[in-house]
PDBML (XML) file of the C-alpha atoms, coordinates in Angstrom:
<?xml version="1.0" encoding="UTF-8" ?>
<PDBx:datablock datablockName="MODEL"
   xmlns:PDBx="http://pdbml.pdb.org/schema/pdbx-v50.xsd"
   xmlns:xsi="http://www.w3.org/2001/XMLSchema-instance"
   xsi:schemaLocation="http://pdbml.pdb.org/schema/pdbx-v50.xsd pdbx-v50.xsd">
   <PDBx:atom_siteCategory>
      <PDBx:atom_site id="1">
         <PDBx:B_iso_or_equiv>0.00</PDBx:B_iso_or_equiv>
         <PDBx:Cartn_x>-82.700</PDBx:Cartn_x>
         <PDBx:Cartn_y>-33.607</PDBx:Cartn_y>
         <PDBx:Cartn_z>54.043</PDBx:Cartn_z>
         <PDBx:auth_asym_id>A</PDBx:auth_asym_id>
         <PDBx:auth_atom_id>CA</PDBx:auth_atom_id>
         <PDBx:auth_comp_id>UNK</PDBx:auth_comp_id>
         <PDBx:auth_seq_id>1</PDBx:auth_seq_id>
         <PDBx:group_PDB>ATOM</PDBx:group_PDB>
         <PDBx:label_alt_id xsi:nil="true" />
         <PDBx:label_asym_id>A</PDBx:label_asym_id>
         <PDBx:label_atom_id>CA</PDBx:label_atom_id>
         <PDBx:label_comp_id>UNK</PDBx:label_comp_id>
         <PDBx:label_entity_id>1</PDBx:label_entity_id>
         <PDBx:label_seq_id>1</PDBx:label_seq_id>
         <PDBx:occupancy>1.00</PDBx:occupancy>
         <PDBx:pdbx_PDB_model_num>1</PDBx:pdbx_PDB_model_num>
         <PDBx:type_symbol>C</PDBx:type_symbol>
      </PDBx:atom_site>
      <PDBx:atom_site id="2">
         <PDBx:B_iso_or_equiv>0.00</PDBx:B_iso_or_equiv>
         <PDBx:Cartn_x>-82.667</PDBx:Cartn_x>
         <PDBx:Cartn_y>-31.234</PDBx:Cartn_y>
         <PDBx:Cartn_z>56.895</PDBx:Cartn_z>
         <PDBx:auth_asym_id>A</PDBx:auth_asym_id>
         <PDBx:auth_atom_id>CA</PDBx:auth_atom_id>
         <PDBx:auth_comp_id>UNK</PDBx:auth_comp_id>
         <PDBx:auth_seq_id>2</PDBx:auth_seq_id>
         <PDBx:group_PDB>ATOM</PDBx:group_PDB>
         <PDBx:label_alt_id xsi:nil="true" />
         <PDBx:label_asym_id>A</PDBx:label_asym_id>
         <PDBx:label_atom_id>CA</PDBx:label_atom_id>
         <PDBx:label_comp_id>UNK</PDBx:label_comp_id>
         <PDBx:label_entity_id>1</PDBx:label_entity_id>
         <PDBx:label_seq_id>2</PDBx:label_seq_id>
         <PDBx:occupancy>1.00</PDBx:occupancy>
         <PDBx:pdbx_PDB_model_num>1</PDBx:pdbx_PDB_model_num>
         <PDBx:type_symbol>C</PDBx:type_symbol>
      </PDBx:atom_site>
      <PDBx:atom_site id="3">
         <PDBx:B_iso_or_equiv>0.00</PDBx:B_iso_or_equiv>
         <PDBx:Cartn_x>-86.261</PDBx:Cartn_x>
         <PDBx:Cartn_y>-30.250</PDBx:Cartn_y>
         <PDBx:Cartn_z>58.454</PDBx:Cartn_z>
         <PDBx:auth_asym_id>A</PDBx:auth_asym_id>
         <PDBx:auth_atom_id>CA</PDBx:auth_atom_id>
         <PDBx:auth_comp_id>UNK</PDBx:auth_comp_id>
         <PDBx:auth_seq_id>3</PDBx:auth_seq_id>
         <PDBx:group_PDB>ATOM</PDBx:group_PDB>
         <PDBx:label_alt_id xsi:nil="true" />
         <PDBx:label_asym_id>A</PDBx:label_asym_id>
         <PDBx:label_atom_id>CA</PDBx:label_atom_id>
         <PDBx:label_comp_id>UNK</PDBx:label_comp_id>
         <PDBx:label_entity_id>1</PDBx:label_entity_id>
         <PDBx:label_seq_id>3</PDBx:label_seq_id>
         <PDBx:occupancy>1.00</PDBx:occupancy>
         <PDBx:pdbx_PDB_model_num>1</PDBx:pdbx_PDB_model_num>
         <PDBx:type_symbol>C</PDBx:type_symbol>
      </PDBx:atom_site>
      <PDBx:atom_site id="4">
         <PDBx:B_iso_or_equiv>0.00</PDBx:B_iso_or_equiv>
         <PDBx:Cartn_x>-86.684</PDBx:Cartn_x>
         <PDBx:Cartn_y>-28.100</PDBx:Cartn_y>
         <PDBx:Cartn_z>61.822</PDBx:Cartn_z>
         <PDBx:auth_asym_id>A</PDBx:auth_asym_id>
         <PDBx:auth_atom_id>CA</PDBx:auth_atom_id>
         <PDBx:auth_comp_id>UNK</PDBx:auth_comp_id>
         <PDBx:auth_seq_id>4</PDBx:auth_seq_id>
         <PDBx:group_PDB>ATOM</PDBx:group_PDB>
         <PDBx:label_alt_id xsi:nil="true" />
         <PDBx:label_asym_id>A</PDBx:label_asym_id>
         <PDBx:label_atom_id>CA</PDBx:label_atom_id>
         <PDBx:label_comp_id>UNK</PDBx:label_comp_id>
         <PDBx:label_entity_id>1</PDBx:label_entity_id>
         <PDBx:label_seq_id>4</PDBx:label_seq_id>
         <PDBx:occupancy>1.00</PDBx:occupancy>
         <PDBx:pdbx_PDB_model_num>1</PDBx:pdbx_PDB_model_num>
         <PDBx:type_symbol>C</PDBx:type_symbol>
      </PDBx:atom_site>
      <PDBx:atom_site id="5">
         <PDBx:B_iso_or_equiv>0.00</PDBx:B_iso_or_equiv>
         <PDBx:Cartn_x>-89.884</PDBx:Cartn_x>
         <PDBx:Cartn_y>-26.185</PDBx:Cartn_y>
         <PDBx:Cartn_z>63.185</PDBx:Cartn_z>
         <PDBx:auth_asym_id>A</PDBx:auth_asym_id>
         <PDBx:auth_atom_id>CA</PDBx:auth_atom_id>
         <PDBx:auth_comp_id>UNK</PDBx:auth_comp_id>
         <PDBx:auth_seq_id>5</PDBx:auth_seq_id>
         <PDBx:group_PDB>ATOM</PDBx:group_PDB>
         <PDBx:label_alt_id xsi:nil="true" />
         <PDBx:label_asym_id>A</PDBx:label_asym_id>
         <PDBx:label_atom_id>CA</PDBx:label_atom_id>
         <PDBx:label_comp_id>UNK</PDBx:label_comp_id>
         <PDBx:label_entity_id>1</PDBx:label_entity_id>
         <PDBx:label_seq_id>5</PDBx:label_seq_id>
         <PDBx:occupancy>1.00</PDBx:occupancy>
         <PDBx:pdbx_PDB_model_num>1</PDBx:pdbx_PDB_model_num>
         <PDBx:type_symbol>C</PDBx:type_symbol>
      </PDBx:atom_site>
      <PDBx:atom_site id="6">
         <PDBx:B_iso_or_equiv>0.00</PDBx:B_iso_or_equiv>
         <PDBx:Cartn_x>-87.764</PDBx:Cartn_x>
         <PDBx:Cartn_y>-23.684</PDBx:Cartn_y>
         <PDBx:Cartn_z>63.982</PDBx:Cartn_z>
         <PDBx:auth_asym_id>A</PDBx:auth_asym_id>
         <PDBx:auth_atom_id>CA</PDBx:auth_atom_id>
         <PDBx:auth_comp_id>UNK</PDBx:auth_comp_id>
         <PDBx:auth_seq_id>6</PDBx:auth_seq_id>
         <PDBx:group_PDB>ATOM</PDBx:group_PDB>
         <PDBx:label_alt_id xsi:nil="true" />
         <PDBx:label_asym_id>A</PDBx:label_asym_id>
         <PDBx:label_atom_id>CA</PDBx:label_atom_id>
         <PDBx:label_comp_id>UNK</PDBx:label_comp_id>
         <PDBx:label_entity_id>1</PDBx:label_entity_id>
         <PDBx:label_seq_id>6</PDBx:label_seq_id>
         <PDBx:occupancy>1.00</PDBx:occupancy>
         <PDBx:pdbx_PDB_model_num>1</PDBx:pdbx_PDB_model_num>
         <PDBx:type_symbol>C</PDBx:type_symbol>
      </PDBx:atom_site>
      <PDBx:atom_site id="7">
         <PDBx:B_iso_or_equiv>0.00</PDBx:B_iso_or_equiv>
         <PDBx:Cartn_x>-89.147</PDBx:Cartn_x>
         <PDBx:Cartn_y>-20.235</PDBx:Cartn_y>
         <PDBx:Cartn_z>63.111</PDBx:Cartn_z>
         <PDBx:auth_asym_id>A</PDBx:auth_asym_id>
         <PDBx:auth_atom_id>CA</PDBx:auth_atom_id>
         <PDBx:auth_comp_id>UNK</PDBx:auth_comp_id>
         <PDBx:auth_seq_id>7</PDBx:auth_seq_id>
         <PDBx:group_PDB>ATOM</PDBx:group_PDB>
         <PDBx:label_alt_id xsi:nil="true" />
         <PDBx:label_asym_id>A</PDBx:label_asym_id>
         <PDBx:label_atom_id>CA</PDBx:label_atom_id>
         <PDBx:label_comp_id>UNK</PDBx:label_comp_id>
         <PDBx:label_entity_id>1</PDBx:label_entity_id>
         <PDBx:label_seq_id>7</PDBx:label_seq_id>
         <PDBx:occupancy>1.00</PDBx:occupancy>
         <PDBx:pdbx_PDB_model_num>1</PDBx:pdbx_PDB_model_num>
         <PDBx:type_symbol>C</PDBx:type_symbol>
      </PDBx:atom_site>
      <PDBx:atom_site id="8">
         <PDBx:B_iso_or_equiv>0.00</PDBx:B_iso_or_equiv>
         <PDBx:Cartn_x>-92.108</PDBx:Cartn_x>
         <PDBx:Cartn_y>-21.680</PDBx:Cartn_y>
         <PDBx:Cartn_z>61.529</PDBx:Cartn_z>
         <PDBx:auth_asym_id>A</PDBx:auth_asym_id>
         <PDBx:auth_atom_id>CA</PDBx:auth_atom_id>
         <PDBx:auth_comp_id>UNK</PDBx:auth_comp_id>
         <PDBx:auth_seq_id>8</PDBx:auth_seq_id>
         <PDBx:group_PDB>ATOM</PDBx:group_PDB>
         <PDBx:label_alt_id xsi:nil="true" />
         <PDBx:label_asym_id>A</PDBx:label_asym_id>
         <PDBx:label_atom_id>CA</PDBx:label_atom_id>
         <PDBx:label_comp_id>UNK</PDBx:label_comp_id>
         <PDBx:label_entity_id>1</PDBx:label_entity_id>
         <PDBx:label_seq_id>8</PDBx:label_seq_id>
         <PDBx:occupancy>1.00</PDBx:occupancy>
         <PDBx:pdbx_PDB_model_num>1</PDBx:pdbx_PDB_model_num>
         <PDBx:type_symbol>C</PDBx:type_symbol>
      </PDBx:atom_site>
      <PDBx:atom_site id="9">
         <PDBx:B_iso_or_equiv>0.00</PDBx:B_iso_or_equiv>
         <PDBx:Cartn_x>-93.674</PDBx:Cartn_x>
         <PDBx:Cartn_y>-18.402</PDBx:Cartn_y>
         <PDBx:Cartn_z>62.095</PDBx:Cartn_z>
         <PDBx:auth_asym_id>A</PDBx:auth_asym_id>
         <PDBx:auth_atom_id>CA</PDBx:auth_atom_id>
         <PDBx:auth_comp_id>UNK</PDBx:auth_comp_id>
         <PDBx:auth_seq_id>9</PDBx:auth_seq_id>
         <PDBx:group_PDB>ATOM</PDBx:group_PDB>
         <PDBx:label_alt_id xsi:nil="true" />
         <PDBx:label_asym_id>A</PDBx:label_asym_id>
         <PDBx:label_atom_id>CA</PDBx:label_atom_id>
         <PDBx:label_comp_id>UNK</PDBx:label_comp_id>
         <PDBx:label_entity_id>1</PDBx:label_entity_id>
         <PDBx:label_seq_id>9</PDBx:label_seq_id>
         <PDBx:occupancy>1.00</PDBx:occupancy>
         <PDBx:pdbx_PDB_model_num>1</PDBx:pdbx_PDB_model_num>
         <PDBx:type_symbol>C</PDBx:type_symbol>
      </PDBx:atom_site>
      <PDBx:atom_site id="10">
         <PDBx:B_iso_or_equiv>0.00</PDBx:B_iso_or_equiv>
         <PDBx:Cartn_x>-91.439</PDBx:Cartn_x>
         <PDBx:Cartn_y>-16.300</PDBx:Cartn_y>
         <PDBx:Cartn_z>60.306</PDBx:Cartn_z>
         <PDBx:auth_asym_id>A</PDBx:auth_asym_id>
         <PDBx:auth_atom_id>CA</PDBx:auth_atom_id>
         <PDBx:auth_comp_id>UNK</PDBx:auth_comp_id>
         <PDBx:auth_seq_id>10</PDBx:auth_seq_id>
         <PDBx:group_PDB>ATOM</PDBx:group_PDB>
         <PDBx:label_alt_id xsi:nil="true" />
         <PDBx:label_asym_id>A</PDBx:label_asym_id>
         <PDBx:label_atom_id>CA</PDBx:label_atom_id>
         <PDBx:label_comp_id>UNK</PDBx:label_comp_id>
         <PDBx:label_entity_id>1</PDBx:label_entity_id>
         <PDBx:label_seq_id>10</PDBx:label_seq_id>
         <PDBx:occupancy>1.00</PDBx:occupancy>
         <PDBx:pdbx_PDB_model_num>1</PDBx:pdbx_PDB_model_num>
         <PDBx:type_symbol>C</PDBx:type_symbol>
      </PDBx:atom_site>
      <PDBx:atom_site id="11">
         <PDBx:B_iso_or_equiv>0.00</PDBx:B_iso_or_equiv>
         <PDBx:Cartn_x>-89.741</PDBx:Cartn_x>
         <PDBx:Cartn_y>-15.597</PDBx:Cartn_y>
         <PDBx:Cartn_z>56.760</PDBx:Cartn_z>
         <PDBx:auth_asym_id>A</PDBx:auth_asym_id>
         <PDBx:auth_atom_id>CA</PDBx:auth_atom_id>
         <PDBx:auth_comp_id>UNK</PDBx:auth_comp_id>
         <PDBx:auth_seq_id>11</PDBx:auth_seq_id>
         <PDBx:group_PDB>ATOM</PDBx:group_PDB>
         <PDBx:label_alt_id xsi:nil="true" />
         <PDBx:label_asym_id>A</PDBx:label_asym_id>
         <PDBx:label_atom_id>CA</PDBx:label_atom_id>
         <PDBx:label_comp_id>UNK</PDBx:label_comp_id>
         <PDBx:label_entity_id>1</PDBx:label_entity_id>
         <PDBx:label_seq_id>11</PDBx:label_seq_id>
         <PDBx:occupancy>1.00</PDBx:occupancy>
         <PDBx:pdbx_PDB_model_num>1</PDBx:pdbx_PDB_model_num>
         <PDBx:type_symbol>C</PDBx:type_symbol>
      </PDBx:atom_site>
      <PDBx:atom_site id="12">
         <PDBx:B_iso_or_equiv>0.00</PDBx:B_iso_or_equiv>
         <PDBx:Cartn_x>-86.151</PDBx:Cartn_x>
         <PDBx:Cartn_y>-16.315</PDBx:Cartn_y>
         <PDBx:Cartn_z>56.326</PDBx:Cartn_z>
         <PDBx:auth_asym_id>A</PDBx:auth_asym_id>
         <PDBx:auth_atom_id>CA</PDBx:auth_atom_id>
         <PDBx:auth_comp_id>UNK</PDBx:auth_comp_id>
         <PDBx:auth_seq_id>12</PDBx:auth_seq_id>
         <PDBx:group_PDB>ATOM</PDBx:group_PDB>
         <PDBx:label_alt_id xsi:nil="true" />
         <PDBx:label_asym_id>A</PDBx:label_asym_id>
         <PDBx:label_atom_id>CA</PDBx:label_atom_id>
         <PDBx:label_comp_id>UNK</PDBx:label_comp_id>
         <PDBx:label_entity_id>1</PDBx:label_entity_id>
         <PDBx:label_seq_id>12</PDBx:label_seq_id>
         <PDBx:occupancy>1.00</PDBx:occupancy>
         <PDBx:pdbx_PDB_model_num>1</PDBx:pdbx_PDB_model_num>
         <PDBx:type_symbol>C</PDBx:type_symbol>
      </PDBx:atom_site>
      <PDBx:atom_site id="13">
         <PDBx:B_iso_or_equiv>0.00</PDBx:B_iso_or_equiv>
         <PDBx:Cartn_x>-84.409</PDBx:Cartn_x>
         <PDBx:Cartn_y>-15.193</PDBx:Cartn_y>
         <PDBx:Cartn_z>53.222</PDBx:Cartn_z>
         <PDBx:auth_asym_id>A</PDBx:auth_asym_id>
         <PDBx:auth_atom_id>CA</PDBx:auth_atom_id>
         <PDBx:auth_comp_id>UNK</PDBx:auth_comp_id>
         <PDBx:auth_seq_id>13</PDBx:auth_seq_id>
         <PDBx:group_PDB>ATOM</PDBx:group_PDB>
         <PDBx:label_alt_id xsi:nil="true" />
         <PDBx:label_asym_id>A</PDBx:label_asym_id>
         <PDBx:label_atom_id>CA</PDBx:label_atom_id>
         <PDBx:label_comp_id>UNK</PDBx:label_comp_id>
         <PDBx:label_entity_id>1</PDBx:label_entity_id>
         <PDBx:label_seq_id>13</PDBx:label_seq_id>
         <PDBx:occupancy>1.00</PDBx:occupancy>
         <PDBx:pdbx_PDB_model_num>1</PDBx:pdbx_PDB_model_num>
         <PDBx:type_symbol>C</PDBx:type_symbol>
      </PDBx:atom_site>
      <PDBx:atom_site id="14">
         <PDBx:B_iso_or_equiv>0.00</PDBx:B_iso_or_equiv>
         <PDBx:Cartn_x>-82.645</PDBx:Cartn_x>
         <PDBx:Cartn_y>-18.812</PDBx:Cartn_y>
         <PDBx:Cartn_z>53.480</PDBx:Cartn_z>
         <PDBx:auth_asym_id>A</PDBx:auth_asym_id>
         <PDBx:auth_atom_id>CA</PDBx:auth_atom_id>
         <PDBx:auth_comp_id>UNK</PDBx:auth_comp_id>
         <PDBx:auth_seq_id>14</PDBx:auth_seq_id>
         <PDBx:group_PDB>ATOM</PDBx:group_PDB>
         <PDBx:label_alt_id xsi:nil="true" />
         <PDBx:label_asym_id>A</PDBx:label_asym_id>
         <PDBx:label_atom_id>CA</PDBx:label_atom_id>
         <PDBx:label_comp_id>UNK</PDBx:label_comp_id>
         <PDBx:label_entity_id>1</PDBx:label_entity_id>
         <PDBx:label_seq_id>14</PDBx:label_seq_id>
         <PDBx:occupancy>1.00</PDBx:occupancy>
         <PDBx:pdbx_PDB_model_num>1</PDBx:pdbx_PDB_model_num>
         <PDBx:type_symbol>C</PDBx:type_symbol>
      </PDBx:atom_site>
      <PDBx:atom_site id="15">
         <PDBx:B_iso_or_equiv>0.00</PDBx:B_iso_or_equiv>
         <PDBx:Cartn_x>-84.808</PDBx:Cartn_x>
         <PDBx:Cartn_y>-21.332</PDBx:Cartn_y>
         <PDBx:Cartn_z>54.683</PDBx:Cartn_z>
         <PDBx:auth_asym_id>A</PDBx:auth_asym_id>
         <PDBx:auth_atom_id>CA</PDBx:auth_atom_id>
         <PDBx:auth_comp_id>UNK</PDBx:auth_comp_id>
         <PDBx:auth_seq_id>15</PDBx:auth_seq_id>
         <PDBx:group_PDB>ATOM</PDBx:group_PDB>
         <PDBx:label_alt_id xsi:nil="true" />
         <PDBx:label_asym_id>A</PDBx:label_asym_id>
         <PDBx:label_atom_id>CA</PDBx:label_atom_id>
         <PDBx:label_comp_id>UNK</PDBx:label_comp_id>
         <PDBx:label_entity_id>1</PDBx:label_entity_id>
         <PDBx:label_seq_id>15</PDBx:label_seq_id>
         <PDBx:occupancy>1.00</PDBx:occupancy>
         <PDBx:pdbx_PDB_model_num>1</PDBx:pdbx_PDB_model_num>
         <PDBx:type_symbol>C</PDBx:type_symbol>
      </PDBx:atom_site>
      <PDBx:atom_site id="16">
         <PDBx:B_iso_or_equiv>0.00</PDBx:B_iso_or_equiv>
         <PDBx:Cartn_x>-83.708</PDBx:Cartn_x>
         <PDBx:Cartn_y>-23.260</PDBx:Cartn_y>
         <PDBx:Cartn_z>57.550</PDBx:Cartn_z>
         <PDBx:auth_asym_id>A</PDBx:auth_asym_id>
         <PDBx:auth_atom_id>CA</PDBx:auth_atom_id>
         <PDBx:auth_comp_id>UNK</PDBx:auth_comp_id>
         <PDBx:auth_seq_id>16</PDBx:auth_seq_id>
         <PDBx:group_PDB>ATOM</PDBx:group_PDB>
         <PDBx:label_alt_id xsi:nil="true" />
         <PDBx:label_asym_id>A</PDBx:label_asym_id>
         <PDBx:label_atom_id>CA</PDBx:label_atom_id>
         <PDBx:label_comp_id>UNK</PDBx:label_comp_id>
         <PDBx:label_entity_id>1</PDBx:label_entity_id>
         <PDBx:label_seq_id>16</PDBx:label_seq_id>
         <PDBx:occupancy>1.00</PDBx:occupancy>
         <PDBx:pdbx_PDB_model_num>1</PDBx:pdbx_PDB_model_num>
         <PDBx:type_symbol>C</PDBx:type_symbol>
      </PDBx:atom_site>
      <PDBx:atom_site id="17">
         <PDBx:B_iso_or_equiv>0.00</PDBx:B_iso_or_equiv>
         <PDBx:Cartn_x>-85.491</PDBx:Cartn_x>
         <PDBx:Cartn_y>-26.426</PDBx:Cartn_y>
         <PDBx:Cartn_z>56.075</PDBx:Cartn_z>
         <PDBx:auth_asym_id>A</PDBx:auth_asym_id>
         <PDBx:auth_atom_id>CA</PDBx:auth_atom_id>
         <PDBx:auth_comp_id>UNK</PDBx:auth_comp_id>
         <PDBx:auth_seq_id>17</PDBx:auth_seq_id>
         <PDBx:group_PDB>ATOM</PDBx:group_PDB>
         <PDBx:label_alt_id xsi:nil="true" />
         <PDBx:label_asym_id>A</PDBx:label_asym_id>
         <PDBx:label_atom_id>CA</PDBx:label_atom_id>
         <PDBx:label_comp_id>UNK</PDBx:label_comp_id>
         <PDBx:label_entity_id>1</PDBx:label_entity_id>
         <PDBx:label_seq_id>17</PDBx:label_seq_id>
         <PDBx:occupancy>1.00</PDBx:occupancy>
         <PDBx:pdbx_PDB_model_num>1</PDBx:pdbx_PDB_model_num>
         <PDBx:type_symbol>C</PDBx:type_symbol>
      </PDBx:atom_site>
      <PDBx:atom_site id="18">
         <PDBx:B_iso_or_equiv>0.00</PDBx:B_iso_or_equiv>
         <PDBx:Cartn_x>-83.071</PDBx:Cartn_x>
         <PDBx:Cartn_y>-27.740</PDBx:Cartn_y>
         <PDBx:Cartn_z>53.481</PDBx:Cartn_z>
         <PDBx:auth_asym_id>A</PDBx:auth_asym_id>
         <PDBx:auth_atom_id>CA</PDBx:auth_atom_id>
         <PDBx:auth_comp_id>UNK</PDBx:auth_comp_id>
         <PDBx:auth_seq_id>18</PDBx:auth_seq_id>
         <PDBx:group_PDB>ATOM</PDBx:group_PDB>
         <PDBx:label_alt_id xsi:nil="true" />
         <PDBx:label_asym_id>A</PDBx:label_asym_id>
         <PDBx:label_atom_id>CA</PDBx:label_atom_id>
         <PDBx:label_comp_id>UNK</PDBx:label_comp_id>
         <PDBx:label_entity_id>1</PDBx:label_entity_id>
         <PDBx:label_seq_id>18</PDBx:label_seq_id>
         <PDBx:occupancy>1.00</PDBx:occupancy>
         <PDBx:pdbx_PDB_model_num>1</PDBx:pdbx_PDB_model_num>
         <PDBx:type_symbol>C</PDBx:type_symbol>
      </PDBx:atom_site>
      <PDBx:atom_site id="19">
         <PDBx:B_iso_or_equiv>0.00</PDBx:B_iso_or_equiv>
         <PDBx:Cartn_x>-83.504</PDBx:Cartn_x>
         <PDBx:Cartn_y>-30.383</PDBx:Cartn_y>
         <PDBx:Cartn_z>50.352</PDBx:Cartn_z>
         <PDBx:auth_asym_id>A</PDBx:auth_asym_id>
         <PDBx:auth_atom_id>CA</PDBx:auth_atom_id>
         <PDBx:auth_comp_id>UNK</PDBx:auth_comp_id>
         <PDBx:auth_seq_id>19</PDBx:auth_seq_id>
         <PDBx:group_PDB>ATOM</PDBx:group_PDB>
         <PDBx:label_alt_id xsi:nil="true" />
         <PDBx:label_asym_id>A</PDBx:label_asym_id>
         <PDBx:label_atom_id>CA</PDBx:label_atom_id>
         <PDBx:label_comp_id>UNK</PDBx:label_comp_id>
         <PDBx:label_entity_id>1</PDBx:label_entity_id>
         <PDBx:label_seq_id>19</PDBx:label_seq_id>
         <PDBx:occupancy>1.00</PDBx:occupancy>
         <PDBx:pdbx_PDB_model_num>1</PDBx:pdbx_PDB_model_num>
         <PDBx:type_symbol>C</PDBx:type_symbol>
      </PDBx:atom_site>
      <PDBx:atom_site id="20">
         <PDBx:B_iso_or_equiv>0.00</PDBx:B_iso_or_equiv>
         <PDBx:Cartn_x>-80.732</PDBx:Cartn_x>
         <PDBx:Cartn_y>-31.704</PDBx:Cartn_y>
         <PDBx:Cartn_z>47.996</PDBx:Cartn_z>
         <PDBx:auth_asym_id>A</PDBx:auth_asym_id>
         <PDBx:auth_atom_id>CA</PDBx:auth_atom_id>
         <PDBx:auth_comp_id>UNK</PDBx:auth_comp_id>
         <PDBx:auth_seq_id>20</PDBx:auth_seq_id>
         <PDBx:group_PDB>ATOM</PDBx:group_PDB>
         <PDBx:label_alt_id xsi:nil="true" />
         <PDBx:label_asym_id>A</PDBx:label_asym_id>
         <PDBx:label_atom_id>CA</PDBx:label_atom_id>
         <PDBx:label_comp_id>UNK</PDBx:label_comp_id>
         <PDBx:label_entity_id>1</PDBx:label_entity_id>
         <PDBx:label_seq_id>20</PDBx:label_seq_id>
         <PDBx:occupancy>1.00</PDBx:occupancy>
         <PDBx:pdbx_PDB_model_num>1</PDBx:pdbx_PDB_model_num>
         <PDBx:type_symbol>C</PDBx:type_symbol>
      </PDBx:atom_site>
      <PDBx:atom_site id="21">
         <PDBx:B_iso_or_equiv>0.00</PDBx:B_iso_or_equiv>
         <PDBx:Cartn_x>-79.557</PDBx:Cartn_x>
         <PDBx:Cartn_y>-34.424</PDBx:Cartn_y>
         <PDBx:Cartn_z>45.555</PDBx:Cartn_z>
         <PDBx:auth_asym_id>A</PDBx:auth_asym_id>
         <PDBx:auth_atom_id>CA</PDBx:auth_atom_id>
         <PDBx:auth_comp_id>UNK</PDBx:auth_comp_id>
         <PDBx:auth_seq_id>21</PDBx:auth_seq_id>
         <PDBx:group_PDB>ATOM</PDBx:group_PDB>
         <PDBx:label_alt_id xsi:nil="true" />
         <PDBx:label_asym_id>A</PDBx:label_asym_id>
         <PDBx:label_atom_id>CA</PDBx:label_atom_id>
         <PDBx:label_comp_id>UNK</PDBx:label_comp_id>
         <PDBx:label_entity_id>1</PDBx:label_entity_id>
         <PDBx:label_seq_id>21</PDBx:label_seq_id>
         <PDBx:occupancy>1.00</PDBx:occupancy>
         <PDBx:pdbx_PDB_model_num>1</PDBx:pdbx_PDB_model_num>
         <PDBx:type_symbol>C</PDBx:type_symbol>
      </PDBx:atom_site>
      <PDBx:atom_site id="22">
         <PDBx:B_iso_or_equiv>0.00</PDBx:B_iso_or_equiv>
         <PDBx:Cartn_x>-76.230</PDBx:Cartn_x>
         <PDBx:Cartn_y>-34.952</PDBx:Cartn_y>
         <PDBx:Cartn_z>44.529</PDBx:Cartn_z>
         <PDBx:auth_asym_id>A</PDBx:auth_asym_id>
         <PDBx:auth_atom_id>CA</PDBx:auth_atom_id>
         <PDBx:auth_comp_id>UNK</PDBx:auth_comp_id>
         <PDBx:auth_seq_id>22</PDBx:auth_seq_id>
         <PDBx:group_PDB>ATOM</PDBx:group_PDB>
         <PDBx:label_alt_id xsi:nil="true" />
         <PDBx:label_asym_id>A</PDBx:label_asym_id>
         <PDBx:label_atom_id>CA</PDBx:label_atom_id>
         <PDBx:label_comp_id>UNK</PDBx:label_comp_id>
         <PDBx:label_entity_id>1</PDBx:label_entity_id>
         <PDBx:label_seq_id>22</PDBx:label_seq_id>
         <PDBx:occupancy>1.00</PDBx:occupancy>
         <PDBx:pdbx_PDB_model_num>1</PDBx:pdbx_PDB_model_num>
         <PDBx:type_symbol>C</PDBx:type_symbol>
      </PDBx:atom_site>
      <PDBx:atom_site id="23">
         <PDBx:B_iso_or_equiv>0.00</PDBx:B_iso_or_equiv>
         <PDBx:Cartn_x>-76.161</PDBx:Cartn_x>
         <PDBx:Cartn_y>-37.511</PDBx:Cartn_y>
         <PDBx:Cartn_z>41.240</PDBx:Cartn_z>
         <PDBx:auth_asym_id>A</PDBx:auth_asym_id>
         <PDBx:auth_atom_id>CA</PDBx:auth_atom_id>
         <PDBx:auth_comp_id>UNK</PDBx:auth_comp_id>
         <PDBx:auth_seq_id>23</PDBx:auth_seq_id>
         <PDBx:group_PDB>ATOM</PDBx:group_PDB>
         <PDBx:label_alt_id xsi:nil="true" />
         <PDBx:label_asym_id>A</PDBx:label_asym_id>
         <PDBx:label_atom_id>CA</PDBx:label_atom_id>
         <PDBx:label_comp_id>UNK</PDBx:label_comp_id>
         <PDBx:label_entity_id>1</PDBx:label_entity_id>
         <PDBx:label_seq_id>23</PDBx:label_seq_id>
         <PDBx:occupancy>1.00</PDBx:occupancy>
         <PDBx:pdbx_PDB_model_num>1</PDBx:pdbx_PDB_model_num>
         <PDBx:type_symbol>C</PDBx:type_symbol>
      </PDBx:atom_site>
      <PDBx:atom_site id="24">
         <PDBx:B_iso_or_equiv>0.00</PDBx:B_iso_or_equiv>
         <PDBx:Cartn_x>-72.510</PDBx:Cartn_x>
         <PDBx:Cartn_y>-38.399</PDBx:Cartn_y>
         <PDBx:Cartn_z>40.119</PDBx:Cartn_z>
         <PDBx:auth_asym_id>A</PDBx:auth_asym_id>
         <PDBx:auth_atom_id>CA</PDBx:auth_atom_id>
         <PDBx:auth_comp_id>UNK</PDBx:auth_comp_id>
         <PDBx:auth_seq_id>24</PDBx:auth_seq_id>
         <PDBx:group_PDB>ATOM</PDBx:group_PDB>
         <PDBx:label_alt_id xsi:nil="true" />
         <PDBx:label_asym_id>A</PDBx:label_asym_id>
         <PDBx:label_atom_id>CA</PDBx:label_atom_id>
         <PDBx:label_comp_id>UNK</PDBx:label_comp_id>
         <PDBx:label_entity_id>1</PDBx:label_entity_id>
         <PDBx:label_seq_id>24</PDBx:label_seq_id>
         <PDBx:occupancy>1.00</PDBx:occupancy>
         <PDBx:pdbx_PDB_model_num>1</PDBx:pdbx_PDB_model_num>
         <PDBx:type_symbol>C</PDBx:type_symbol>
      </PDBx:atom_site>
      <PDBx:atom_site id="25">
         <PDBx:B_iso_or_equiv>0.00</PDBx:B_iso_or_equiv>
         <PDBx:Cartn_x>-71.272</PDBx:Cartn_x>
         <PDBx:Cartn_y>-40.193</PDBx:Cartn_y>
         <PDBx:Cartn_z>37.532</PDBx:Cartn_z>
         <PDBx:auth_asym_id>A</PDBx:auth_asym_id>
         <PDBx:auth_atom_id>CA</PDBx:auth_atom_id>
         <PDBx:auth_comp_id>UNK</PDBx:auth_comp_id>
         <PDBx:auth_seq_id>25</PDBx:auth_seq_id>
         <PDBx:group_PDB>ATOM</PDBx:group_PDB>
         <PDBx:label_alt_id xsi:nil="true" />
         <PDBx:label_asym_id>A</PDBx:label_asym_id>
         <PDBx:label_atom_id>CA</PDBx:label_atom_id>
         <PDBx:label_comp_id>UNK</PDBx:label_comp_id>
         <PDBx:label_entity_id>1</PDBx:label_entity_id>
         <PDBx:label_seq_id>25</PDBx:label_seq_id>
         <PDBx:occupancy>1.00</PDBx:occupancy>
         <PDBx:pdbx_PDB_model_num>1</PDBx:pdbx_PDB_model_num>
         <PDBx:type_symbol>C</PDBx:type_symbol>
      </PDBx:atom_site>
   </PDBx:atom_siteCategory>
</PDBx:datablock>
């Protein structure tokens, strides 16, 4: 996980705020 306030007030077209899972088997 990856969260930041920065540019909270404007729109990326990639958000800086970043979620993930990685399941291996």
């Amino acid at each position: 996980i990856n969260l930041t306030n920065s540019g909270i007030n404007y729109t990326y077209p990639n958000l800086p705020n970043r979620f993930s899972i990685h399941p291996s088997y």
